[in-house]
N, C-alpha and C. Protein backbone atom coordinates (compact mmCIF):
# COMPACT_ATOMS: atom_id res chain seq x y z
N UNK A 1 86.47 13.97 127.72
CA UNK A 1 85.45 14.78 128.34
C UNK A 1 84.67 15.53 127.25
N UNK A 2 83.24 15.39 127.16
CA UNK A 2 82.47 16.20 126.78
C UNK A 2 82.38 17.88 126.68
N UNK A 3 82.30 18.56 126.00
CA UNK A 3 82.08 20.09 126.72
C UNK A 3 80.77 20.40 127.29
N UNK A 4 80.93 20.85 128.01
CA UNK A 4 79.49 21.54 128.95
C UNK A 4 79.08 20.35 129.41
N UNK A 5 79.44 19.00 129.61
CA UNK A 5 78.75 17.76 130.02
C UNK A 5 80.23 17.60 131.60
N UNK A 6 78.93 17.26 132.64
CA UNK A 6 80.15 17.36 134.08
C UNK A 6 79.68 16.26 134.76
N UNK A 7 80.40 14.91 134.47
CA UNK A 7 80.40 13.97 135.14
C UNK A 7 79.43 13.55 136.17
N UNK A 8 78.70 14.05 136.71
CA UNK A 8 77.97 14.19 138.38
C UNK A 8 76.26 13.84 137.88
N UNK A 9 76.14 13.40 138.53
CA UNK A 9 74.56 13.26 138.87
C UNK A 9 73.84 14.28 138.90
N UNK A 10 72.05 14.20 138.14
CA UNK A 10 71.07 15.39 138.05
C UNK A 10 71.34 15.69 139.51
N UNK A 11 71.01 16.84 140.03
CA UNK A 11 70.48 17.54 141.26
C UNK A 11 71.49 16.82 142.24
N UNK A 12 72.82 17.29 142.13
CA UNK A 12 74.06 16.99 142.60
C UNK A 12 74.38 17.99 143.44
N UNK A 13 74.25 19.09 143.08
CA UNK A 13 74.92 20.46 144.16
C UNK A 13 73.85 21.46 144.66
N UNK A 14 74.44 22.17 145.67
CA UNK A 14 73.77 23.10 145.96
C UNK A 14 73.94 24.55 145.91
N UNK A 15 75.23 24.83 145.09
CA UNK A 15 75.56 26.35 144.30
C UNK A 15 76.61 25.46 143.33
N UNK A 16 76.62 26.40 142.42
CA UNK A 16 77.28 26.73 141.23
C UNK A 16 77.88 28.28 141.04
N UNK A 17 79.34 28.56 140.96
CA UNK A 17 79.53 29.96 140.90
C UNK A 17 80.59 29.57 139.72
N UNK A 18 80.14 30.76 139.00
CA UNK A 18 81.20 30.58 138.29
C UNK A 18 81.96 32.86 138.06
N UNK A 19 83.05 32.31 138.29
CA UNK A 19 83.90 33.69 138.37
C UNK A 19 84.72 34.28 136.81
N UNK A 20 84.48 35.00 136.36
CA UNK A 20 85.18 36.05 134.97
C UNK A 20 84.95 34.63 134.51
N UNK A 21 84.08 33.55 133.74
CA UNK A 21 84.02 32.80 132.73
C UNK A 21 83.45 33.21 131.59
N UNK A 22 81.87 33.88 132.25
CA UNK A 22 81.31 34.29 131.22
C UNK A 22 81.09 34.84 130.03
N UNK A 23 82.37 35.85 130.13
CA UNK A 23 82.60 36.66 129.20
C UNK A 23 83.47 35.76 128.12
N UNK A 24 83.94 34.38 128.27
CA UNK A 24 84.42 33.86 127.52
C UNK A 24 83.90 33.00 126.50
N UNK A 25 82.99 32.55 126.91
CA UNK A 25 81.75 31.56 126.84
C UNK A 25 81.25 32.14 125.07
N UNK A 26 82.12 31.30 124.21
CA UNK A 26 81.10 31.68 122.61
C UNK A 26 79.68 31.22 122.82
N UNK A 27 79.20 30.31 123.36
CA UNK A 27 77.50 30.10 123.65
C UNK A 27 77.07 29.32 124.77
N UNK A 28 77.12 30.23 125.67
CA UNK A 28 76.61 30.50 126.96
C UNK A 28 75.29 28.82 127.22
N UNK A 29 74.63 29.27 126.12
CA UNK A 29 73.59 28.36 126.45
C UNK A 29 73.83 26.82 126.97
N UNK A 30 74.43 25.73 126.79
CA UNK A 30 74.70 24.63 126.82
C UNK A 30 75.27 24.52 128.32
N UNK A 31 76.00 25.46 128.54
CA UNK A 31 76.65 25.39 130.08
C UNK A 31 75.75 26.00 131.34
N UNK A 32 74.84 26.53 130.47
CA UNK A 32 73.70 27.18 131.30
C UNK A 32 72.36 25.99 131.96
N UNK A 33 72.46 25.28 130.87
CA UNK A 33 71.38 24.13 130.53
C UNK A 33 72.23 22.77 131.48
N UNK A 34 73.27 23.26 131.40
CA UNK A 34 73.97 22.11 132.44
C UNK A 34 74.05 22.16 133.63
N UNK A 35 74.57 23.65 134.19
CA UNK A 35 74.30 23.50 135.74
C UNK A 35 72.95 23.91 136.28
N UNK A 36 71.88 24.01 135.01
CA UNK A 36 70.79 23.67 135.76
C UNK A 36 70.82 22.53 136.04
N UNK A 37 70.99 21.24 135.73
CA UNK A 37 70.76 19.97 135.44
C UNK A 37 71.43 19.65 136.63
N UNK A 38 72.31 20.19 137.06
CA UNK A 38 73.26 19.85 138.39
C UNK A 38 73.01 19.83 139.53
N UNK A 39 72.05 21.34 139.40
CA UNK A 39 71.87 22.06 140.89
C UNK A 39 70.48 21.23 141.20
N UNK A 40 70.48 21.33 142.33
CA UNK A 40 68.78 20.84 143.36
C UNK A 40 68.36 21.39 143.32
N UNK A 41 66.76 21.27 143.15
CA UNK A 41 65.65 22.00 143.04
C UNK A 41 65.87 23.52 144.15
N UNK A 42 66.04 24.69 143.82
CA UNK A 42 65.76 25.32 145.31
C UNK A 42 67.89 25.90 144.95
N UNK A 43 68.55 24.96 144.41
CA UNK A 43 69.90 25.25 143.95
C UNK A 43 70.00 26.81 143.47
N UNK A 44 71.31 27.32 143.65
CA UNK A 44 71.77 28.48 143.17
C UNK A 44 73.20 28.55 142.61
N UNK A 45 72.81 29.07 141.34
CA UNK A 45 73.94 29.46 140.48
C UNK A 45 74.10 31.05 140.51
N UNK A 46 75.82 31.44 140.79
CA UNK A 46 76.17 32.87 141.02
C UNK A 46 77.25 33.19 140.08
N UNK A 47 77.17 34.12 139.18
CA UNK A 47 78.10 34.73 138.29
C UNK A 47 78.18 36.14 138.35
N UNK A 48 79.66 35.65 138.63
CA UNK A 48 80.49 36.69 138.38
C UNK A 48 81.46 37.35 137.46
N UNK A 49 81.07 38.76 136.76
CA UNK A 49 81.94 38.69 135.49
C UNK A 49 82.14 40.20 135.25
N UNK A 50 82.89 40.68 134.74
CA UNK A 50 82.56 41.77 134.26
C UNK A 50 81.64 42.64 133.96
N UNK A 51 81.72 43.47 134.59
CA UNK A 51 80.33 44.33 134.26
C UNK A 51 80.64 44.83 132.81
N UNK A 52 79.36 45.42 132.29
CA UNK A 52 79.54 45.53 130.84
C UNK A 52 79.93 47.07 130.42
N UNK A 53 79.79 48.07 131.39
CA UNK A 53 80.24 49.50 131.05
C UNK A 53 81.66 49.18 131.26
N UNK A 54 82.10 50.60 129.97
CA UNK A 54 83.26 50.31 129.60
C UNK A 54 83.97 51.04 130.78
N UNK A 55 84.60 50.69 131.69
CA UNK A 55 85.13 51.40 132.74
C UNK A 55 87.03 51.49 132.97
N UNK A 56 87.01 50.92 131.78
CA UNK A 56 88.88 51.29 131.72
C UNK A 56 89.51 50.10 133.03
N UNK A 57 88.61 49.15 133.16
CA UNK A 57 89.46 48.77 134.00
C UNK A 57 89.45 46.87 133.54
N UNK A 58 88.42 46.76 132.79
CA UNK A 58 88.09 45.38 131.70
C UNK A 58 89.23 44.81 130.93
N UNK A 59 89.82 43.61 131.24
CA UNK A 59 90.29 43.58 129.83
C UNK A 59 89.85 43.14 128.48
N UNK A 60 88.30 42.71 129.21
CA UNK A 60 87.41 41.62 128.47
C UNK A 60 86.75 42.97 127.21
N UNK A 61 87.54 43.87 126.79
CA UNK A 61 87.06 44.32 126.03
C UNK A 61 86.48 43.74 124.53
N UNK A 62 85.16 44.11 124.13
CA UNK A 62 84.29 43.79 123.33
C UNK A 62 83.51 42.71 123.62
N UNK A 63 83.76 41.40 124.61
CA UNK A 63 83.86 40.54 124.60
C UNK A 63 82.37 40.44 126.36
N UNK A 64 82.32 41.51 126.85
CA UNK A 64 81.41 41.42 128.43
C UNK A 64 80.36 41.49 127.66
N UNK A 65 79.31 40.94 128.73
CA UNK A 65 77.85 40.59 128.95
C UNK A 65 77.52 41.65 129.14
N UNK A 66 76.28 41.99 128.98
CA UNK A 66 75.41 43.14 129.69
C UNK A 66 74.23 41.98 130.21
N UNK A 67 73.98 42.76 131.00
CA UNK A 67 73.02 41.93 132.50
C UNK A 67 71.96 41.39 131.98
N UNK A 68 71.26 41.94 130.96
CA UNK A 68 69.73 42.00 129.89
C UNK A 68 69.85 40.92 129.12
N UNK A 69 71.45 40.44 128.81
CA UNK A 69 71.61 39.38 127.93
C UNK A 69 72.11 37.81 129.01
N UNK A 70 72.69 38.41 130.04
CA UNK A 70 72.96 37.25 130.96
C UNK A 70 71.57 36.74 131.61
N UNK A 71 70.64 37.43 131.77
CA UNK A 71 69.58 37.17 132.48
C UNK A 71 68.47 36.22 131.37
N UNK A 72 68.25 36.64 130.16
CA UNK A 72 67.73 36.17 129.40
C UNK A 72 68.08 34.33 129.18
N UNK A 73 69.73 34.56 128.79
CA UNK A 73 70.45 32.85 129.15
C UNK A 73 70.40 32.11 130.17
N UNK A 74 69.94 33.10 131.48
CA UNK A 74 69.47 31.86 132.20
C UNK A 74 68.31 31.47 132.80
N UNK A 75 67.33 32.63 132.07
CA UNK A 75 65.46 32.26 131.91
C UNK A 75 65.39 31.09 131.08
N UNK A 76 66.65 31.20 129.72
CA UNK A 76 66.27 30.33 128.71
C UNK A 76 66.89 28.69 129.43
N UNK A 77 67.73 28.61 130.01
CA UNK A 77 67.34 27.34 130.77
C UNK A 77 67.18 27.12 131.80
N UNK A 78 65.53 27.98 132.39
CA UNK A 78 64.90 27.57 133.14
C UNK A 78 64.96 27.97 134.86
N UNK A 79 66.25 28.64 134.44
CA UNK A 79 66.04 29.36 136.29
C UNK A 79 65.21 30.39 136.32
N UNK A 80 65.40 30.53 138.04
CA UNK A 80 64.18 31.67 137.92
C UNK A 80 64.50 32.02 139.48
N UNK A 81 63.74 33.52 139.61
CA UNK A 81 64.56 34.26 141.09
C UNK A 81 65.70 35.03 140.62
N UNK A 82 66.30 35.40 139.15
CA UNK A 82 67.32 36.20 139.22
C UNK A 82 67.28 37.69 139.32
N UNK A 83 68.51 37.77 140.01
CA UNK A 83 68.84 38.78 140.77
C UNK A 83 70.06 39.59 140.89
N UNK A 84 70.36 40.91 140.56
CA UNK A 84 71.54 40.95 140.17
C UNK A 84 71.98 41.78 141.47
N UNK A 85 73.23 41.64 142.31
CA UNK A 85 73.38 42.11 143.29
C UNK A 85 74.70 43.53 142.99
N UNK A 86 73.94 44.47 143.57
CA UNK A 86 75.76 45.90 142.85
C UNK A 86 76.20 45.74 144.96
N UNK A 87 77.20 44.84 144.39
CA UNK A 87 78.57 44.40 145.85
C UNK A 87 79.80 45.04 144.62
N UNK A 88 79.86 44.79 143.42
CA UNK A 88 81.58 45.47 143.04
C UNK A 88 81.41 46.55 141.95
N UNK A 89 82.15 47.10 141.89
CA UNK A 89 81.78 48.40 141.19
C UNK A 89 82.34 48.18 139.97
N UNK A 90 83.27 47.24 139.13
CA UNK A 90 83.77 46.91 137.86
C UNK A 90 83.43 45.58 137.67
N UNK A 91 81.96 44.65 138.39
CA UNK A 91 81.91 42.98 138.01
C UNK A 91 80.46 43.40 138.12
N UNK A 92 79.86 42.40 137.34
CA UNK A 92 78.29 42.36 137.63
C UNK A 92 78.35 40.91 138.65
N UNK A 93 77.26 40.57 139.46
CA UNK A 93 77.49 39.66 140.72
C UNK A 93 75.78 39.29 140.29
N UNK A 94 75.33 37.90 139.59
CA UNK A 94 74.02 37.92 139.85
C UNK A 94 74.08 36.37 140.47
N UNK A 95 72.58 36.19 140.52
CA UNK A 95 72.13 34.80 141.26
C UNK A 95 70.94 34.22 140.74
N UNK A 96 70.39 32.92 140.05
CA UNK A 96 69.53 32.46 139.98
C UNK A 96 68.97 31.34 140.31
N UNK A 97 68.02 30.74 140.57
CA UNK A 97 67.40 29.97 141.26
C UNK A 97 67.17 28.49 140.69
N UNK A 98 67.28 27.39 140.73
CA UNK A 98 67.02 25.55 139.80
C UNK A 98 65.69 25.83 140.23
């Protein structure tokens, strides 16, 4: 298996979520550029991850996103409509658009 490469056909799904990955992700970009490639036009990708204030309750210390930098990675491949939703009070919850 490839990394960031997922078996399936362009415009295969119709969400993509991915839960506490992000913060793991050494370069975000490639996996970003992929489930665009996945989702259908009109598709939505939702991440969920740590919010980036330090709130004592992270273990992802040093290591979380701030929203300014998640949002940017997924202008840079090409979604659009994002949106960051406050539903948890220690995760950031956003959504963007194929």
């Amino acid at each position: 298996m490839t990394p960031n490469v997922v078996d399936l056909p362009d415009d295969s799904a119709d969400i993509i979520v991915m839960g506490q990955l992000h913060h793991e992700l050494d370069d975000p970009a490639p996996l970003m550029i992929e489930c665009k490639r996945l989702l259908k036009p009109g598709g939505v990708v939702a991440i969920i991850d740590w919010a980036d204030a330090d709130n004592g309750k992270s273990p992802a210390v040093g290591r979380r996103v701030p929203v300014s930098r998640m949002q940017e990675q997924l202008e840079g491949a090409g979604f659009t409509k994002i949106e960051t939703h406050d539903v948890y009070a220690y995760h950031t919850f956003m959504t963007a658009k194929a």
